[in-house]
Protein backbone atom coordinates (compact mmCIF):
# COMPACT_ATOMS: atom_id res chain seq x y z
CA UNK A 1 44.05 -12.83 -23.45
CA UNK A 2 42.90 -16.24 -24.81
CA UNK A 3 41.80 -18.74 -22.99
CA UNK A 4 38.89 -21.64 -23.40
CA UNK A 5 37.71 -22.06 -20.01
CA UNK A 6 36.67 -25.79 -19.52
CA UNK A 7 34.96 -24.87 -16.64
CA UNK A 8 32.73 -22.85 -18.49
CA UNK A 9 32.22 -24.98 -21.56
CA UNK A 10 29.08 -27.03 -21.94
CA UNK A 11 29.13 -30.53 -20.51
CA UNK A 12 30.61 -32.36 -17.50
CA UNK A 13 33.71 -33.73 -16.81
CA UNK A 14 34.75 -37.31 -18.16
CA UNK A 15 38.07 -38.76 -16.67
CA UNK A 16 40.26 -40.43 -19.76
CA UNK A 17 43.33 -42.17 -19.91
CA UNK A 18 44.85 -41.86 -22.74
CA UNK A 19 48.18 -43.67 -23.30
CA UNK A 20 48.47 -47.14 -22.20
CA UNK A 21 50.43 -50.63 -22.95
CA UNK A 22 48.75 -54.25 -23.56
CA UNK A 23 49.64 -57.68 -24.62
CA UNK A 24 49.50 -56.25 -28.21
CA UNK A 25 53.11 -54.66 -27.91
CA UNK A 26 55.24 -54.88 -24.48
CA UNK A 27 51.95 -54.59 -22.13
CA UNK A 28 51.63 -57.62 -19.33
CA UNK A 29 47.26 -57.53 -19.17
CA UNK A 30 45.19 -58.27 -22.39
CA UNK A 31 43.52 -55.02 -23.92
CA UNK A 32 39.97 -56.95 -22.73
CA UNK A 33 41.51 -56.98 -19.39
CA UNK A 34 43.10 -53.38 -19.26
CA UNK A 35 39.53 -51.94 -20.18
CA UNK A 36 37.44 -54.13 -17.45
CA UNK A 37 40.61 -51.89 -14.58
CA UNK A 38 39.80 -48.82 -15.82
CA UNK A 39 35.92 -49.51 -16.58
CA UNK A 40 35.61 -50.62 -12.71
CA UNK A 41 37.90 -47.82 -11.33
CA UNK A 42 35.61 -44.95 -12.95
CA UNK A 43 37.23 -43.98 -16.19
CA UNK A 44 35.21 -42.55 -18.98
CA UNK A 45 37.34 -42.92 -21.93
CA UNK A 46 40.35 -45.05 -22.50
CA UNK A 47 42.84 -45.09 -25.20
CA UNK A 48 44.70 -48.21 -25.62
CA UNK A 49 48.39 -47.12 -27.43
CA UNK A 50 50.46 -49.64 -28.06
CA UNK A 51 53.79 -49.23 -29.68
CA UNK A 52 53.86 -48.73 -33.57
CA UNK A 53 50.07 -50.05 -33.89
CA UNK A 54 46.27 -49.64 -33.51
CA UNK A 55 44.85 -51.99 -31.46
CA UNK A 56 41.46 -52.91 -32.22
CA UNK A 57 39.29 -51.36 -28.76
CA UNK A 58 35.86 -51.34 -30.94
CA UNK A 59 34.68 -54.77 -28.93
CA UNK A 60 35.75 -53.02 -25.56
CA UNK A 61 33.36 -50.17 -24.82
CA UNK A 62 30.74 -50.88 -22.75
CA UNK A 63 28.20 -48.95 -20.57
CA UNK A 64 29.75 -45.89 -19.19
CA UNK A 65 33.15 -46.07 -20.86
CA UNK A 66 34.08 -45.47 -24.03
CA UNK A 67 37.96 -46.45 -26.35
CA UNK A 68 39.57 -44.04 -28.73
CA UNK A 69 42.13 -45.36 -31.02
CA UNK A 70 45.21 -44.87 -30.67
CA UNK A 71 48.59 -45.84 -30.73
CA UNK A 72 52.65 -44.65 -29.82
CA UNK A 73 55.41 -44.24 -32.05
CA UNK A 74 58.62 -43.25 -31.64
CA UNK A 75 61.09 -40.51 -33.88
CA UNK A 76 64.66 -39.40 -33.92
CA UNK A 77 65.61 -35.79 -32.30
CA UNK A 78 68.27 -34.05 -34.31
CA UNK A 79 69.84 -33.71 -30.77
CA UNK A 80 70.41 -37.05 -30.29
CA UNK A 81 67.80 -38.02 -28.26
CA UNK A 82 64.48 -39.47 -29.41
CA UNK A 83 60.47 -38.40 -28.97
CA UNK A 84 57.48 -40.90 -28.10
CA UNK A 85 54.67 -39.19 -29.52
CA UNK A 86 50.57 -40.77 -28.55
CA UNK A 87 49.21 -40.37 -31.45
CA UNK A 88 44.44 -40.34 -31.07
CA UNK A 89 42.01 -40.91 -33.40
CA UNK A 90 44.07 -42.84 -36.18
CA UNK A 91 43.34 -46.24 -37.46
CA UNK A 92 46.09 -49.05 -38.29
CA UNK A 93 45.75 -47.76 -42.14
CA UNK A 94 46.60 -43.93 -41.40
CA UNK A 95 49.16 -44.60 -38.43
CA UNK A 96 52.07 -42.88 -39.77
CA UNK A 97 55.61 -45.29 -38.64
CA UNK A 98 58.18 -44.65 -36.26
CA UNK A 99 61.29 -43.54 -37.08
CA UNK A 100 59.89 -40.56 -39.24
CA UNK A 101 61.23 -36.94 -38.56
CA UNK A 102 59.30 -36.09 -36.15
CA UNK A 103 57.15 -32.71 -37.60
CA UNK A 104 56.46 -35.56 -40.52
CA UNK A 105 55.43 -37.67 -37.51
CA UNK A 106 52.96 -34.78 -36.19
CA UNK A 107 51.80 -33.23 -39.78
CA UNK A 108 50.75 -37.22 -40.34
CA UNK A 109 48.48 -38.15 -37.60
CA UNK A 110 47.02 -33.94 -37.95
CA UNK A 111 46.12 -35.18 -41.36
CA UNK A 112 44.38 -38.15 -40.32
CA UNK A 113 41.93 -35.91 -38.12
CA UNK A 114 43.89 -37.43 -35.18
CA UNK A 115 45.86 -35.77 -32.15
CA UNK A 116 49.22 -36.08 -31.31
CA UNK A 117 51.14 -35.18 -27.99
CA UNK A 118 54.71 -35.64 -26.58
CA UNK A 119 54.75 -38.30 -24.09
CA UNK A 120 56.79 -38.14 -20.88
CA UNK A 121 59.92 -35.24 -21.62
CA UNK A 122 61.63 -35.85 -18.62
CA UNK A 123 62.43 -39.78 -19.09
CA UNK A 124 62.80 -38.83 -22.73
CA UNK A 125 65.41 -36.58 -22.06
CA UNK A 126 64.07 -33.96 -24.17
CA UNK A 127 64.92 -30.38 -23.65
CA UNK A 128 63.41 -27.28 -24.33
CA UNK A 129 64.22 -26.92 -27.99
CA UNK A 130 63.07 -30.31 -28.97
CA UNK A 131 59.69 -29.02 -27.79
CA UNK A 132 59.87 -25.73 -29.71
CA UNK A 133 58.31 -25.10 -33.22
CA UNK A 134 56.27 -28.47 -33.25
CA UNK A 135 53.28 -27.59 -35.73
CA UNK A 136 50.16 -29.66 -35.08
CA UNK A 137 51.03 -30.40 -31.21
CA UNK A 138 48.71 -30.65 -28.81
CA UNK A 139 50.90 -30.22 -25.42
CA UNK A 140 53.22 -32.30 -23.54
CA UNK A 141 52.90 -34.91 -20.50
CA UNK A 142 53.11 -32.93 -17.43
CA UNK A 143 52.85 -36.18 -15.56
CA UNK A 144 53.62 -39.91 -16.71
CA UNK A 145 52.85 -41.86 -13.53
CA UNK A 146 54.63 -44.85 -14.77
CA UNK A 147 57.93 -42.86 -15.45
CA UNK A 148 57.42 -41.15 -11.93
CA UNK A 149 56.79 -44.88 -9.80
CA UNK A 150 59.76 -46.76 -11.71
CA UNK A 151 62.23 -43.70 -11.98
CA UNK A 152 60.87 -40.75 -10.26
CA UNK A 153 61.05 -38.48 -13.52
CA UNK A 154 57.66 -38.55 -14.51
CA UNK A 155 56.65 -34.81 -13.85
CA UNK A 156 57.39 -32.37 -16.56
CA UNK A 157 56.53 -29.14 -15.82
CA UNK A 158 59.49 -27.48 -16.31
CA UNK A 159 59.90 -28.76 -19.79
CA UNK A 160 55.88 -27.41 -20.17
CA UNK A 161 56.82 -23.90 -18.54
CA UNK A 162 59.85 -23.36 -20.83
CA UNK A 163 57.95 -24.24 -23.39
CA UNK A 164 54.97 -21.99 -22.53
CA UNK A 165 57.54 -19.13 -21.70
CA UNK A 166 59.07 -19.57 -25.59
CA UNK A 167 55.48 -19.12 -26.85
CA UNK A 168 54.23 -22.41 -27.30
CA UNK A 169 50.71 -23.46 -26.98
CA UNK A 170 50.42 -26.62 -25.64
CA UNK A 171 48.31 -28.26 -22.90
CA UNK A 172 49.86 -30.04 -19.99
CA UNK A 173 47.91 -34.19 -19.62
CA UNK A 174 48.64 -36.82 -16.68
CA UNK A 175 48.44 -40.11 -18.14
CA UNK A 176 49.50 -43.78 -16.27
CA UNK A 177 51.76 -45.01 -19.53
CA UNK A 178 51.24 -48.57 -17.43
CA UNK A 179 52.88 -51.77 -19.19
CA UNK A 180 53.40 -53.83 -15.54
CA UNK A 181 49.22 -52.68 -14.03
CA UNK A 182 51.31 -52.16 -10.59
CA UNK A 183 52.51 -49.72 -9.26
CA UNK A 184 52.77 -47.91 -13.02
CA UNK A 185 48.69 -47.57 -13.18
CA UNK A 186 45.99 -45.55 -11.96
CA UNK A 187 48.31 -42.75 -10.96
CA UNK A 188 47.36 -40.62 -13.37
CA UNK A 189 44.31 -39.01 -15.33
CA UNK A 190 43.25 -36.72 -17.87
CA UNK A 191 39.76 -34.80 -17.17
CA UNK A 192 38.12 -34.19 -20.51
CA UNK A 193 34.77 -31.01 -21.02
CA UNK A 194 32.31 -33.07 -23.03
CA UNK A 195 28.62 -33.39 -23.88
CA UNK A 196 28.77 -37.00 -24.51
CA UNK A 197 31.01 -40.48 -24.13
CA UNK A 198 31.83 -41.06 -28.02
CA UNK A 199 35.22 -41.42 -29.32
CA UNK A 200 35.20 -38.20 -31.10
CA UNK A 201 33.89 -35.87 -28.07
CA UNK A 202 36.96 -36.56 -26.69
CA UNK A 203 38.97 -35.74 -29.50
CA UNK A 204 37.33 -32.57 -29.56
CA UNK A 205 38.13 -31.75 -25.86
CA UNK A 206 41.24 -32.22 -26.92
CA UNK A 207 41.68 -29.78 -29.71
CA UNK A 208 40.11 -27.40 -27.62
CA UNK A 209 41.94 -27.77 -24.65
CA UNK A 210 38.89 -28.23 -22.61
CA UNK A 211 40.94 -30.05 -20.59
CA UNK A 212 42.56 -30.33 -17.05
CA UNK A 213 45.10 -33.38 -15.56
CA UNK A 214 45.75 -34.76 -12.26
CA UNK A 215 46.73 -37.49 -9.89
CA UNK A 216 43.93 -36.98 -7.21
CA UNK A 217 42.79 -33.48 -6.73
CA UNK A 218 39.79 -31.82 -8.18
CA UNK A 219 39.66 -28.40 -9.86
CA UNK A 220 36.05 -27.57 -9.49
CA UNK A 221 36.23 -24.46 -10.87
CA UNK A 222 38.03 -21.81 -12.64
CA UNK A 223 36.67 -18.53 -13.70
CA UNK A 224 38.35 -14.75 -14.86
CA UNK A 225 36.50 -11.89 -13.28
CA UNK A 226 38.17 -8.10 -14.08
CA UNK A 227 41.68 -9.67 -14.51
CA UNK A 228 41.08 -11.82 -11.65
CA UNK A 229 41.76 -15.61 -11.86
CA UNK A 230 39.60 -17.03 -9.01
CA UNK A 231 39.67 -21.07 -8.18
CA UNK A 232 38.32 -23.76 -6.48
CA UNK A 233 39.47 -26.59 -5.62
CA UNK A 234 38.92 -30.16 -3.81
CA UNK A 235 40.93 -29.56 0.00
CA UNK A 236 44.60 -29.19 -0.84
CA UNK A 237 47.31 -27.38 0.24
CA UNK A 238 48.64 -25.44 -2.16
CA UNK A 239 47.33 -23.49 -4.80
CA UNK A 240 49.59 -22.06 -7.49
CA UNK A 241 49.93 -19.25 -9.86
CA UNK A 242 52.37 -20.04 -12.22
CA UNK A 243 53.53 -17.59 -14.48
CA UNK A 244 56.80 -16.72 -17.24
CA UNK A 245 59.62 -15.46 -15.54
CA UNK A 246 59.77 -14.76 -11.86
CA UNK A 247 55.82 -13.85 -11.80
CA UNK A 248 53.50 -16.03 -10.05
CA UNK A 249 51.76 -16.69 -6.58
CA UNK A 250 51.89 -19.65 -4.00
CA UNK A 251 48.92 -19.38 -2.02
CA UNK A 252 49.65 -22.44 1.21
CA UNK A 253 47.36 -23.37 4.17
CA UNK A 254 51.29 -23.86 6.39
CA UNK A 255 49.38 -25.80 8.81
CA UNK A 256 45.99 -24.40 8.66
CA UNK A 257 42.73 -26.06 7.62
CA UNK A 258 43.11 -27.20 3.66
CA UNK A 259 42.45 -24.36 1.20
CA UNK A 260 40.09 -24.76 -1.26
CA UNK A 261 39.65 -21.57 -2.93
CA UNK A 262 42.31 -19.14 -3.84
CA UNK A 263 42.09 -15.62 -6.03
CA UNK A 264 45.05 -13.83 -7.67
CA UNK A 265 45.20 -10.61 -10.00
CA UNK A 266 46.64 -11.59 -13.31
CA UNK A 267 49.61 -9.52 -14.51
CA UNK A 268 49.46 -6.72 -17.17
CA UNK A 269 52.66 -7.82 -18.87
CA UNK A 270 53.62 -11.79 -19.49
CA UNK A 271 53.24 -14.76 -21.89
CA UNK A 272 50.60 -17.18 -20.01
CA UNK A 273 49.59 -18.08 -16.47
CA UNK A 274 48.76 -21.75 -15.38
CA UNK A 275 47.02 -23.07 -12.13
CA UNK A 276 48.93 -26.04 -10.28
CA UNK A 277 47.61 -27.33 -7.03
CA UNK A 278 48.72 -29.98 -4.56
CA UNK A 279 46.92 -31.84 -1.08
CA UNK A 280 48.46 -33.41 1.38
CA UNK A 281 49.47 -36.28 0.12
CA UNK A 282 51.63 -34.50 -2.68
CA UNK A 283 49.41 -35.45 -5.76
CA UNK A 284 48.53 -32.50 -8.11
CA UNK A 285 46.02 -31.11 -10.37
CA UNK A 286 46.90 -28.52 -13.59
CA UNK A 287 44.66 -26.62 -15.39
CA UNK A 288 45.44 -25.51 -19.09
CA UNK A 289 47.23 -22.57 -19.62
CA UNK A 290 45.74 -19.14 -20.01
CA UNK A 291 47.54 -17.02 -22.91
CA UNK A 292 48.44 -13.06 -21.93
């Protein structure tokens, strides 16, 4: 089994967002003013990624809040589709262009010490094998708020479970992807394990996974105890053990008081187990996956 348990990983949790739109490509706010939203709303860490550049976020930290560098690019899919890939911790001199092949694309931004994920599958129209055998990939968008509020395909999890099933590694994120700052931002967040609000603890979350998205609930813990995964959680009503194949467990208050805790035995044969859990209002939380 492999897994790096955020919850267990020294720190606290820091909410990011970390793909976003500005004046500096097809954004409607000013970088200055998307950084005062987020600032005010509670963020941590923001990553400004407009298309096919780095904007400059140096100026826009400030108490409490701190910018990575970023910035989104787009590349061809041999199966006639296209990727967006968000591509952290580049600077306008290493940010490969779009329109590369796509592993170039990824190999590129690994080489600049930077991160790289797929951005929003679902509106993309990417299937399963355009996410397969993607060296130097951090994970997919499990949720892109603003491709869920303007089109209603902004969740994908089945693109991340097929994925997972095929043996990929790769960690699910929620991000807001907001160009209009309407009803396409602050719908979605990324909760990063860190020791300290710099640029480059983030990045390290990242490559660690110690990581979990959502849209409102909380995960407040997660822990393995004799091949038992044991949660809890903010109230919700669902708590969810998803697994390869036809394994898994729905554990669902149906009317009762919200859960917030819920235990299941891990299996002795499979590929990975994930937690997924949902309140009342339908938003959702995911923790990284844990690797059988």
């Amino acid at each position: 089994m492999e897994f790096h348990n955020p919850w267990e990983a020294p720190g606290f949790f820091a909410k990011a967002h970390l793909h976003t739109h500005t004046t500096e490509s097809d954004g409607k706010v000013s970088p200055a003013r998307a950084a005062e939203i987020h600032w005010r709303c509670g963020y941590s860490f923001l990553a400004i990624t407009d298309h096919d550049r780095v904007t400059d976020t140096a100026a826009l930290a400030r108490e409490g809040m701190a910018t990575i560098p970023g910035g989104e690019l787009s590349c061809p899919s041999e199966r006639g589709g296209f990727y967006h890939v968000v591509a952290l911790g580049v600077t306008p001199d290493n940010l490969p262009p779009s329109g590369k092949p796509i592993k170039e694309t990824l190999r590129a931004v690994h080489e600049a010490d930077g991160v790289a994920f797929i951005a929003h599958p679902y509106w993309s129209c990417n299937t399963v094998e355009d996410l397969l055998g993607l060296p130097h990939c951090l994970g997919v968008e499990v949720y892109n708020h603003g491709c869920e509020a303007e089109i209603g395909k902004g969740i994908s999890s089945v693109h991340w479970d097929d994925a997972l099933l095929r043996g990929e590694r790769y960690v699910g994120l929620a991000v807001d992807d907001a160009h209009m700052y309407g009803v396409d931002a602050l719908g979605g967040w990324t909760w990063l394990r860190v020791t300290e609000l710099t640029a480059e603890a983030a990045l390290n979350a990242l490559r660690q996974g110690l990581l979990y998205a959502s849209t409102g609930p909380e995960i407040l813990d997660l822990r393995i105890h004799d091949g038992t995964i044991e949660v809890e959680t903010s109230p919700v009503e669902a708590i969810r053990f998803m697994a390869g194949g036809q394994q898994g467990w729905c554990e669902q208050s149906w009317g009762r008081p919200p859960l917030t805790a819920a235990r299941w035995r891990l299996p002795e044969k499979g590929v990975y187990v994930r937690v997924e859990v949902i309140d009342e209002r339908g938003r959702r939380a995911w923790a990284p996956p844990i690797y059988l």
